[in-house]
N, C-alpha and C. Protein backbone atom coordinates (compact mmCIF):
# COMPACT_ATOMS: atom_id res chain seq x y z
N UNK A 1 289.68 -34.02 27.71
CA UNK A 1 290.07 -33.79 26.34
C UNK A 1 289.49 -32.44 25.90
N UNK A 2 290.07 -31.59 25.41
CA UNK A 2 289.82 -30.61 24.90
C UNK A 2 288.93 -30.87 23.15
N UNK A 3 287.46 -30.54 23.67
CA UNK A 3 286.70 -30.42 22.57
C UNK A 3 286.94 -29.89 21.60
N UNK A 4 287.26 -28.69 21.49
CA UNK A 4 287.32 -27.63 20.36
C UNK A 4 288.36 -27.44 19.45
N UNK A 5 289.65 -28.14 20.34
CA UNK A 5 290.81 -28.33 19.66
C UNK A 5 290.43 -29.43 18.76
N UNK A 6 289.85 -30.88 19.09
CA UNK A 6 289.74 -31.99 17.96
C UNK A 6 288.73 -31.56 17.37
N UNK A 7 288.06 -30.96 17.40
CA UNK A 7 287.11 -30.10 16.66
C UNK A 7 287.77 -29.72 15.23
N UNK A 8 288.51 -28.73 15.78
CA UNK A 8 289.54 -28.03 14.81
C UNK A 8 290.47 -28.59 14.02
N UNK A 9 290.79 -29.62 14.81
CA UNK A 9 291.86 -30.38 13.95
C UNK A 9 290.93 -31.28 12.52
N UNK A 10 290.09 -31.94 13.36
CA UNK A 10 288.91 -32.97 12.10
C UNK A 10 289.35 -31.99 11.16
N UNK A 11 288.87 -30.31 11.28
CA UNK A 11 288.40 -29.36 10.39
C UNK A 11 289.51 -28.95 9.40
N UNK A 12 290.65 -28.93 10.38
CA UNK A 12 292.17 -28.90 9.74
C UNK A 12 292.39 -30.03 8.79
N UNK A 13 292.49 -31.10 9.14
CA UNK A 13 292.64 -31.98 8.42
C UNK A 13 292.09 -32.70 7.05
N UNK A 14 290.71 -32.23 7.48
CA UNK A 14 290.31 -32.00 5.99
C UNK A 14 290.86 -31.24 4.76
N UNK A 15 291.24 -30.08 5.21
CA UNK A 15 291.31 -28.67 4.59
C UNK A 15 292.67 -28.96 4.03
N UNK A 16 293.95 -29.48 4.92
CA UNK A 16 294.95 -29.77 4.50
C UNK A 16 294.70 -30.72 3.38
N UNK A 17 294.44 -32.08 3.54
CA UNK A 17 294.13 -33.11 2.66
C UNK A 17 294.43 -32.31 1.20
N UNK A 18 293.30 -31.74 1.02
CA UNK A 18 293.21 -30.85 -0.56
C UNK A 18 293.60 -29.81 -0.31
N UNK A 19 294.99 -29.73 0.24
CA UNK A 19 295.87 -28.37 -0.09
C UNK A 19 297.24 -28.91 -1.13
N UNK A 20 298.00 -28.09 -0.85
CA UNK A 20 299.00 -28.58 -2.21
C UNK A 20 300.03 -29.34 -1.98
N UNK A 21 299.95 -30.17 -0.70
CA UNK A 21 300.77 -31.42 -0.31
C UNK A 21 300.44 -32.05 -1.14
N UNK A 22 298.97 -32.29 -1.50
CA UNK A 22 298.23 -33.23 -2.37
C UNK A 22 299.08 -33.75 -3.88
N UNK A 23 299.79 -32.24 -4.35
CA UNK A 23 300.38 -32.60 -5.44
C UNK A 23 301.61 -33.58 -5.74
N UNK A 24 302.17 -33.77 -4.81
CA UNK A 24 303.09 -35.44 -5.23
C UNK A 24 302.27 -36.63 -5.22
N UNK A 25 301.55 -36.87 -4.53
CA UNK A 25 300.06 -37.94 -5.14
C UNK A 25 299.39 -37.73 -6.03
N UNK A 26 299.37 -36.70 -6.63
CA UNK A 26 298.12 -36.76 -8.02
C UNK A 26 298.38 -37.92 -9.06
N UNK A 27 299.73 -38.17 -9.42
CA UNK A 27 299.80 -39.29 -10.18
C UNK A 27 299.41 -40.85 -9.62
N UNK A 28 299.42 -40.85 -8.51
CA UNK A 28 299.27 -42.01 -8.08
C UNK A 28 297.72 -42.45 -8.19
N UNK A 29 297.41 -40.83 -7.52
CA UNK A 29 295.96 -41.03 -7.33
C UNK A 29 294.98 -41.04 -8.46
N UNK A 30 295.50 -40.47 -9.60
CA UNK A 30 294.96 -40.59 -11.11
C UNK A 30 295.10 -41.91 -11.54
N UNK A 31 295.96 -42.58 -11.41
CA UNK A 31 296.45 -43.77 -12.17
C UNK A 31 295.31 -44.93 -11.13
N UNK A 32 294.60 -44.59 -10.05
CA UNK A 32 293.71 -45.11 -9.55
C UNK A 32 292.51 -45.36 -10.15
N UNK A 33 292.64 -43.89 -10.32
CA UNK A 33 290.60 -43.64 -10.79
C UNK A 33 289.90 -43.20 -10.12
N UNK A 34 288.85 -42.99 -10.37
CA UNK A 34 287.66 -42.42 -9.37
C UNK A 34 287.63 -43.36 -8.56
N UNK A 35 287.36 -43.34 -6.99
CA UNK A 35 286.44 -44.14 -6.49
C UNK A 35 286.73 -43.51 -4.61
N UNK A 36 286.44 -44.58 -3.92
CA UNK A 36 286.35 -44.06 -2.35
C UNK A 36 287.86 -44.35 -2.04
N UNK A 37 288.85 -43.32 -1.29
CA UNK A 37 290.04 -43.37 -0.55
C UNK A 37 289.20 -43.86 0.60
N UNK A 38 289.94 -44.60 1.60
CA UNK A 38 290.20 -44.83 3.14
C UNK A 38 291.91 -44.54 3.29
N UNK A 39 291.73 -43.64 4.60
CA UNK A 39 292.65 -43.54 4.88
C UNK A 39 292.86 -44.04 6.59
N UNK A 40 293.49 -44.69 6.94
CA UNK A 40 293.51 -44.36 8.69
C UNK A 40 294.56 -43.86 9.24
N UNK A 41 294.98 -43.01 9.46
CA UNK A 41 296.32 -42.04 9.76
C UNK A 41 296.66 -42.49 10.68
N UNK A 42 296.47 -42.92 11.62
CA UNK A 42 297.37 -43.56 13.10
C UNK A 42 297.94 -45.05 12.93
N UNK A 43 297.08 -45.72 11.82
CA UNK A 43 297.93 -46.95 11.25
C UNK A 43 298.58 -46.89 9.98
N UNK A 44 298.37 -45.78 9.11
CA UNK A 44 299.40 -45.60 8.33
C UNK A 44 298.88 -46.24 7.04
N UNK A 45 297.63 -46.88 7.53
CA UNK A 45 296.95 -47.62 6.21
C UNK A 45 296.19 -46.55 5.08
N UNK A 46 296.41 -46.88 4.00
CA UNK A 46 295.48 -46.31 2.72
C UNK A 46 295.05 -47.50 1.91
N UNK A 47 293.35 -47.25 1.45
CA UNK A 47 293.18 -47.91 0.76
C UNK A 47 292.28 -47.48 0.05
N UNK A 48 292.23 -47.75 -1.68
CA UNK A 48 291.19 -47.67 -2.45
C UNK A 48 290.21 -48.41 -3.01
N UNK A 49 289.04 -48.07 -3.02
CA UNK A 49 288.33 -49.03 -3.92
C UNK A 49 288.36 -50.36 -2.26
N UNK A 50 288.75 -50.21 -1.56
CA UNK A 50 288.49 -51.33 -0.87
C UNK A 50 289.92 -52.30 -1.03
N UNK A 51 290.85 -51.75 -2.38
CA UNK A 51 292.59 -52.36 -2.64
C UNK A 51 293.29 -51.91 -1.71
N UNK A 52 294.48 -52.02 -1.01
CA UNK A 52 295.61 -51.58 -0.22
C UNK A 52 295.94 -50.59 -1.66
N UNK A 53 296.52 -49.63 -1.19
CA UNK A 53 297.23 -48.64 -2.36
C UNK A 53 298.47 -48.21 -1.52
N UNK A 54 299.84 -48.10 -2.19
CA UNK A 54 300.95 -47.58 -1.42
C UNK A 54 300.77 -46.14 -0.70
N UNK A 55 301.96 -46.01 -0.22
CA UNK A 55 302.05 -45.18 0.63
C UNK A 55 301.87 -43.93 -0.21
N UNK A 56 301.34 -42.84 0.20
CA UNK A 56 301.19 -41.68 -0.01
C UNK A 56 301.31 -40.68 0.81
N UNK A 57 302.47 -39.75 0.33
CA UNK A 57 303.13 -38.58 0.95
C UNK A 57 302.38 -37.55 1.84
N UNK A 58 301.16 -37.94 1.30
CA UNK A 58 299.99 -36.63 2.35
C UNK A 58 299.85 -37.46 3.61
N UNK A 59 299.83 -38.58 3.75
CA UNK A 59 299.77 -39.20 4.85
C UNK A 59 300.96 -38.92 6.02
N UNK A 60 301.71 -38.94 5.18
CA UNK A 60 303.20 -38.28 6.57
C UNK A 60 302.77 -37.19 6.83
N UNK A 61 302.36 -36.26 6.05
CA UNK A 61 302.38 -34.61 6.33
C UNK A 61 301.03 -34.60 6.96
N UNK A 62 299.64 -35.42 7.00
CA UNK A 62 298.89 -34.82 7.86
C UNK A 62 299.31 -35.66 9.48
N UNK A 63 299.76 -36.72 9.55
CA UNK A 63 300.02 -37.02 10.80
C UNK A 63 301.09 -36.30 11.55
N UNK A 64 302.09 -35.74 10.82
CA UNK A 64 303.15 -35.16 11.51
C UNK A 64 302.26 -33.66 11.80
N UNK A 65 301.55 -33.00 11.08
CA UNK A 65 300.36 -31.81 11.61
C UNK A 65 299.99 -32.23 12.85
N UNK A 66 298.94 -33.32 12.88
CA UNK A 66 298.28 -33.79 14.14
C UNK A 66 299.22 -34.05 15.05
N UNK A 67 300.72 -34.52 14.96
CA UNK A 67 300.96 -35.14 16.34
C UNK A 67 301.93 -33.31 16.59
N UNK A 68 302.21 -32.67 16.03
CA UNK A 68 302.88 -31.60 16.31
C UNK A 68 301.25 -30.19 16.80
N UNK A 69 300.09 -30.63 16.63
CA UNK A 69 299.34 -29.82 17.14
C UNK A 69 298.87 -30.12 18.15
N UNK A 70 298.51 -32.11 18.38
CA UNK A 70 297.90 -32.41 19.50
C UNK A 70 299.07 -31.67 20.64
N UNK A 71 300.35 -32.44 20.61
CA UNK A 71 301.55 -31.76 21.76
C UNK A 71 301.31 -30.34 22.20
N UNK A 72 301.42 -29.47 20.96
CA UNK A 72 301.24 -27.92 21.77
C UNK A 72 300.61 -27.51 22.37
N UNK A 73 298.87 -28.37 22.33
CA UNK A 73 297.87 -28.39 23.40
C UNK A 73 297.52 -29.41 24.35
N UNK A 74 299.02 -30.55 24.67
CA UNK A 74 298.40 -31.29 25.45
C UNK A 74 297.78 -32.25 25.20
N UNK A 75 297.77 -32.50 24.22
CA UNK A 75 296.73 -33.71 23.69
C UNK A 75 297.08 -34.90 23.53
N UNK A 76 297.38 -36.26 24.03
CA UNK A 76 298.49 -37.22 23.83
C UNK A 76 297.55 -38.03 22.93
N UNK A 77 298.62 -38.06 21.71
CA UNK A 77 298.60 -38.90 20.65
C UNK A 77 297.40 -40.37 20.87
N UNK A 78 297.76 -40.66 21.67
CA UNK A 78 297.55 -42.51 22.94
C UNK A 78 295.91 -41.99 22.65
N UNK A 79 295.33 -40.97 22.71
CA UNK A 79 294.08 -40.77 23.46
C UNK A 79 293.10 -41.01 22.72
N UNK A 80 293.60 -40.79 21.35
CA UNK A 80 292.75 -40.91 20.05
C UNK A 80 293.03 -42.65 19.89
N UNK A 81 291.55 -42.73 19.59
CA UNK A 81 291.43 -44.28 19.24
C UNK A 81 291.79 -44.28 17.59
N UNK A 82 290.74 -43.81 16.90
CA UNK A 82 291.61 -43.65 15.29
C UNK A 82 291.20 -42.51 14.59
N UNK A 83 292.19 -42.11 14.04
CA UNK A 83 292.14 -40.44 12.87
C UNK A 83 291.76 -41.16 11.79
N UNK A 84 290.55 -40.75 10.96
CA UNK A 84 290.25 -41.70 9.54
C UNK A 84 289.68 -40.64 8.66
N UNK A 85 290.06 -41.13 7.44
CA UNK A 85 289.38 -39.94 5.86
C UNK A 85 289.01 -40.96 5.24
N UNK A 86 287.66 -40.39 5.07
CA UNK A 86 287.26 -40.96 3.38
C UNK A 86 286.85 -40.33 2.58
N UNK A 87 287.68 -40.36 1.37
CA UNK A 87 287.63 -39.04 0.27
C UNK A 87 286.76 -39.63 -0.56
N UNK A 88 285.77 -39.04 -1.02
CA UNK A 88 284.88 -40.05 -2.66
C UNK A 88 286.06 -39.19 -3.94
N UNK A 89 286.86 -39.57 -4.85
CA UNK A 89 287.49 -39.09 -5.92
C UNK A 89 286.98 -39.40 -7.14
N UNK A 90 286.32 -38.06 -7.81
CA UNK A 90 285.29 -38.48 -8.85
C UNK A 90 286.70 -37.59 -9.82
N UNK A 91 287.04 -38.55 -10.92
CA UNK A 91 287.79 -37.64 -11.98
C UNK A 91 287.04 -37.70 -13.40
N UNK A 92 287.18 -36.75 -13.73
CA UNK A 92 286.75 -36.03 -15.25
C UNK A 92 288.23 -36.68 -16.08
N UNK A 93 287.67 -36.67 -17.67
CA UNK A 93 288.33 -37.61 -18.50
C UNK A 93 289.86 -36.37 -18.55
N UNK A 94 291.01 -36.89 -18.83
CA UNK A 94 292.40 -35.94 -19.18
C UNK A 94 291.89 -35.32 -20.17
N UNK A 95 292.44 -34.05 -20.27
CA UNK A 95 292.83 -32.84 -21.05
C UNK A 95 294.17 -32.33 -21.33
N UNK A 96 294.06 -31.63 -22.47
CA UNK A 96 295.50 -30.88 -22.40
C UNK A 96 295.53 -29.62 -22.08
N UNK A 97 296.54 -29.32 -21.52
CA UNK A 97 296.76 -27.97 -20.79
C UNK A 97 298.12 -27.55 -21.38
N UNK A 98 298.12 -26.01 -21.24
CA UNK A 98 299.47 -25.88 -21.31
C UNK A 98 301.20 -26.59 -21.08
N UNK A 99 300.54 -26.67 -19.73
CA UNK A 99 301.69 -27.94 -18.81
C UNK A 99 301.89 -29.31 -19.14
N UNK A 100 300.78 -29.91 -20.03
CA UNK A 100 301.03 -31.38 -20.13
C UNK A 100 299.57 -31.49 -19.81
N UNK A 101 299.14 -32.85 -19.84
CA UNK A 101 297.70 -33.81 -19.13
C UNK A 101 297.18 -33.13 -18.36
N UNK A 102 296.09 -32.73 -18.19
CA UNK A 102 295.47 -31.97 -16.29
C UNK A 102 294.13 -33.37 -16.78
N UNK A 103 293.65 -33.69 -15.50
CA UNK A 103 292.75 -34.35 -15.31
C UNK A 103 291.85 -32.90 -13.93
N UNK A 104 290.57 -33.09 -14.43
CA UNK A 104 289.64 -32.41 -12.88
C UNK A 104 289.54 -33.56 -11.90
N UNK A 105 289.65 -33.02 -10.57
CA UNK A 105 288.91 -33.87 -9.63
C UNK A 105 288.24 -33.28 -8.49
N UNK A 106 287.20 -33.84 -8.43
CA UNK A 106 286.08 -33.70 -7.43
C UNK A 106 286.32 -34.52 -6.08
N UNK A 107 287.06 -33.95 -5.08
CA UNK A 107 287.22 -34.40 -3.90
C UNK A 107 286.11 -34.00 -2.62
N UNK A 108 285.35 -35.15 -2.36
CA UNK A 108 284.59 -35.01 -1.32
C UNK A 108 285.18 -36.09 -0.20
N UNK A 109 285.60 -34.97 0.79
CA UNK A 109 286.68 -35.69 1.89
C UNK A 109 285.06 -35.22 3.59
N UNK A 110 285.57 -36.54 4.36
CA UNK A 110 285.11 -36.79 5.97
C UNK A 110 286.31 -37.25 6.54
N UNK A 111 286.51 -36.21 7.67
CA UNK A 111 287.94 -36.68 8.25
C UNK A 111 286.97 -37.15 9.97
N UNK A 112 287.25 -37.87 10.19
CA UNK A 112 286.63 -38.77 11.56
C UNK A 112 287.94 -38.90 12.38
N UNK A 113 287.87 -38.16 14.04
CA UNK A 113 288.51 -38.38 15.04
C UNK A 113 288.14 -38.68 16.05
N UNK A 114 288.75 -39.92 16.31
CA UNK A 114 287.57 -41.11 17.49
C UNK A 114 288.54 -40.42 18.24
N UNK A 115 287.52 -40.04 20.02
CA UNK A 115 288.50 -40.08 21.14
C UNK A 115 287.84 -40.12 21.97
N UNK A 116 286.92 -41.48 21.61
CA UNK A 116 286.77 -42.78 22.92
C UNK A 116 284.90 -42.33 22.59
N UNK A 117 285.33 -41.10 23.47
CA UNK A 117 283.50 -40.97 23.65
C UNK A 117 283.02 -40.20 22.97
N UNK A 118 283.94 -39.36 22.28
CA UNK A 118 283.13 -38.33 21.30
C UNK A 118 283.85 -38.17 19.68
N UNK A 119 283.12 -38.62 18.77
CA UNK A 119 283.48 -38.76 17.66
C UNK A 119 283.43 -37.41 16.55
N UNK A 120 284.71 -36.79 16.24
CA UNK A 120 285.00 -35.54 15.83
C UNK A 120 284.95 -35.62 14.24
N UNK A 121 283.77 -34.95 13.59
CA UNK A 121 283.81 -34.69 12.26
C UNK A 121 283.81 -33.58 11.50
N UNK A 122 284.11 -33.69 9.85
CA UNK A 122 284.52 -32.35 8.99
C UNK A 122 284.26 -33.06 7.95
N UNK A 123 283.44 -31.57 7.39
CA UNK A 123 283.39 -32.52 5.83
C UNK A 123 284.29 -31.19 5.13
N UNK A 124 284.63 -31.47 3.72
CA UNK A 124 285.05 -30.40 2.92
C UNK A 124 285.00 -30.70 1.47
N UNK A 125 284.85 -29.87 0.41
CA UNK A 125 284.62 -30.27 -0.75
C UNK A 125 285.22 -29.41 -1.96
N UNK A 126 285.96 -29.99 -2.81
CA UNK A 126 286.88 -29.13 -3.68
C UNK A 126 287.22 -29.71 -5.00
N UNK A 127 286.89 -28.74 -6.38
CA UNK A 127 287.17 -29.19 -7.33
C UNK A 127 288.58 -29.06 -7.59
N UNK A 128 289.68 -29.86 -7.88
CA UNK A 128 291.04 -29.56 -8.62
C UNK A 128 291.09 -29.82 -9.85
N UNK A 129 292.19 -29.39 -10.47
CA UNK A 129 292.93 -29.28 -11.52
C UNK A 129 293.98 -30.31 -11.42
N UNK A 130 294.72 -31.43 -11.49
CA UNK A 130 295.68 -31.93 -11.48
C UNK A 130 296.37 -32.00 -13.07
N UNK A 131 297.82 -31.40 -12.55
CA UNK A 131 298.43 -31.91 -13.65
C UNK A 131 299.21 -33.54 -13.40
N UNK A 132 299.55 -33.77 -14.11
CA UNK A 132 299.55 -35.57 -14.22
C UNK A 132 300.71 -35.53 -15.55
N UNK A 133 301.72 -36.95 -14.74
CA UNK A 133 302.61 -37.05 -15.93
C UNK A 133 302.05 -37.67 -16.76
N UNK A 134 302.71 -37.62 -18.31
CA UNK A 134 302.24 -37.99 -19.18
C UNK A 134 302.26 -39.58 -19.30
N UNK A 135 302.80 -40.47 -18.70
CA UNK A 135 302.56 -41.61 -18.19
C UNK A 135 301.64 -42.05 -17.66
N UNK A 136 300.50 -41.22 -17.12
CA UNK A 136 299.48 -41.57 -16.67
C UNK A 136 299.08 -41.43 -17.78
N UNK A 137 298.33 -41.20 -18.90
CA UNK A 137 297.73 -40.98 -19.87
C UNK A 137 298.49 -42.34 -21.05
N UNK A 138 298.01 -42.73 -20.95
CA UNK A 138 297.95 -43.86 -22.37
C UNK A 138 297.75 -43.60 -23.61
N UNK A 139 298.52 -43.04 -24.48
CA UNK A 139 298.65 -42.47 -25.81
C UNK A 139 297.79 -43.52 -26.82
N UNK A 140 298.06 -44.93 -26.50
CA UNK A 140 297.52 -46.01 -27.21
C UNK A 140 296.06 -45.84 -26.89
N UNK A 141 295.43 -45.17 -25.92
CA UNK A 141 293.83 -45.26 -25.75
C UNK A 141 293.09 -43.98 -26.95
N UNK A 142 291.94 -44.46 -26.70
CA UNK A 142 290.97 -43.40 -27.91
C UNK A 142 291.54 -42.14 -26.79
N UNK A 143 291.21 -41.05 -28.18
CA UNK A 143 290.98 -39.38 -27.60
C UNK A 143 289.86 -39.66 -26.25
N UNK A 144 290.32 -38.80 -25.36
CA UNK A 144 289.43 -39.14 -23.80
C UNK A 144 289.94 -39.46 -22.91
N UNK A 145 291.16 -40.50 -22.96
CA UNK A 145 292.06 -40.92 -22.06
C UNK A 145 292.34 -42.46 -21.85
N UNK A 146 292.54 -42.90 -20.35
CA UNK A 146 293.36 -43.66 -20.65
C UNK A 146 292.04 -44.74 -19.82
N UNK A 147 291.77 -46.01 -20.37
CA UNK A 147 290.99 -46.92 -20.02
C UNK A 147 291.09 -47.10 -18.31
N UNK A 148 292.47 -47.51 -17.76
CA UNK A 148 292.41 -47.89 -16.72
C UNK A 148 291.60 -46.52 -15.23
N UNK A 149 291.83 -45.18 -16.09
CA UNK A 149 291.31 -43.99 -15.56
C UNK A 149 289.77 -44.46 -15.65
N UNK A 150 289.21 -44.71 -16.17
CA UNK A 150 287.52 -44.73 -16.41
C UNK A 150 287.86 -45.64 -17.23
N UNK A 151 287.46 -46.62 -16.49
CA UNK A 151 286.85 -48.17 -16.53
C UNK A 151 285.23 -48.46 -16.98
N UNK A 152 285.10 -48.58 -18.34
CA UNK A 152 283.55 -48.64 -18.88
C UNK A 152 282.94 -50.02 -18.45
């Protein structure tokens, strides 16, 4: 197995995570809340908080990365026992922005690539900006936002 490539990829995969695929999930992932993502990319599972949470679009786009990078170097898919993220998602209360709602979020992502005997890690860490439909935001809640966002 080529070390340096799953090396790179852990490192990739982080980096992608909080790139701007991210943005067709922000609503989903707002309407969550803060707390720990699991992800396991080779089973397709996501979960929050320890809940099953639906499917989310970054999940196609980082596995179709991995299985279109492992191939160009040889790397068969089979070899990896499991590709896994766990993001901690800390969000700051909604705001208004020009655009509508922005909520901040504090993404602290570990992308883990088992392959058998040597376990490949990356950390990465990034504040965003999400804008968020206004459906996520609960008009009926006090100024601050929306209860189910930050749960007192």
């Amino acid at each position: 197995m080529r070390r340096k490539r799953l090396k790179h990829s852990a490192h990739v995969l982080c980096r992608m995570f909080c790139g701007w695929q991210l943005y067709g999930d922000w609503d989903t992932l707002a309407e969550r809340g803060s707390g720990l993502l699991v992800i396991d990319l080779l089973q397709g599972l996501c979960r929050h908080n320890g809940e099953p949470i639906g499917d989310l679009h970054i999940i196609d786009v980082l596995l179709a990365w991995l299985v279109e990078d492992l191939q160009a170097h040889n790397i068969p898919l089979a070899a990896l026992e499991e590709v896994r993220f766990e993001v901690e998602i800390v969000l700051q209360p909604p705001h208004s922005t020009p655009s509508g709602p922005g909520i901040f979020a504090n993404l602290e992502c570990v992308s883990y690539i088992d392959a058998g005997e040597v376990v490949y890690t990356s950390t990465f860490e990034e504040e965003q900006e999400w804008l968020v439909s206004p459906d996520v935001i609960d008009p009926s809640d006090p100024p601050g936002g929306r209860r189910a966002l930050f749960p007192t």
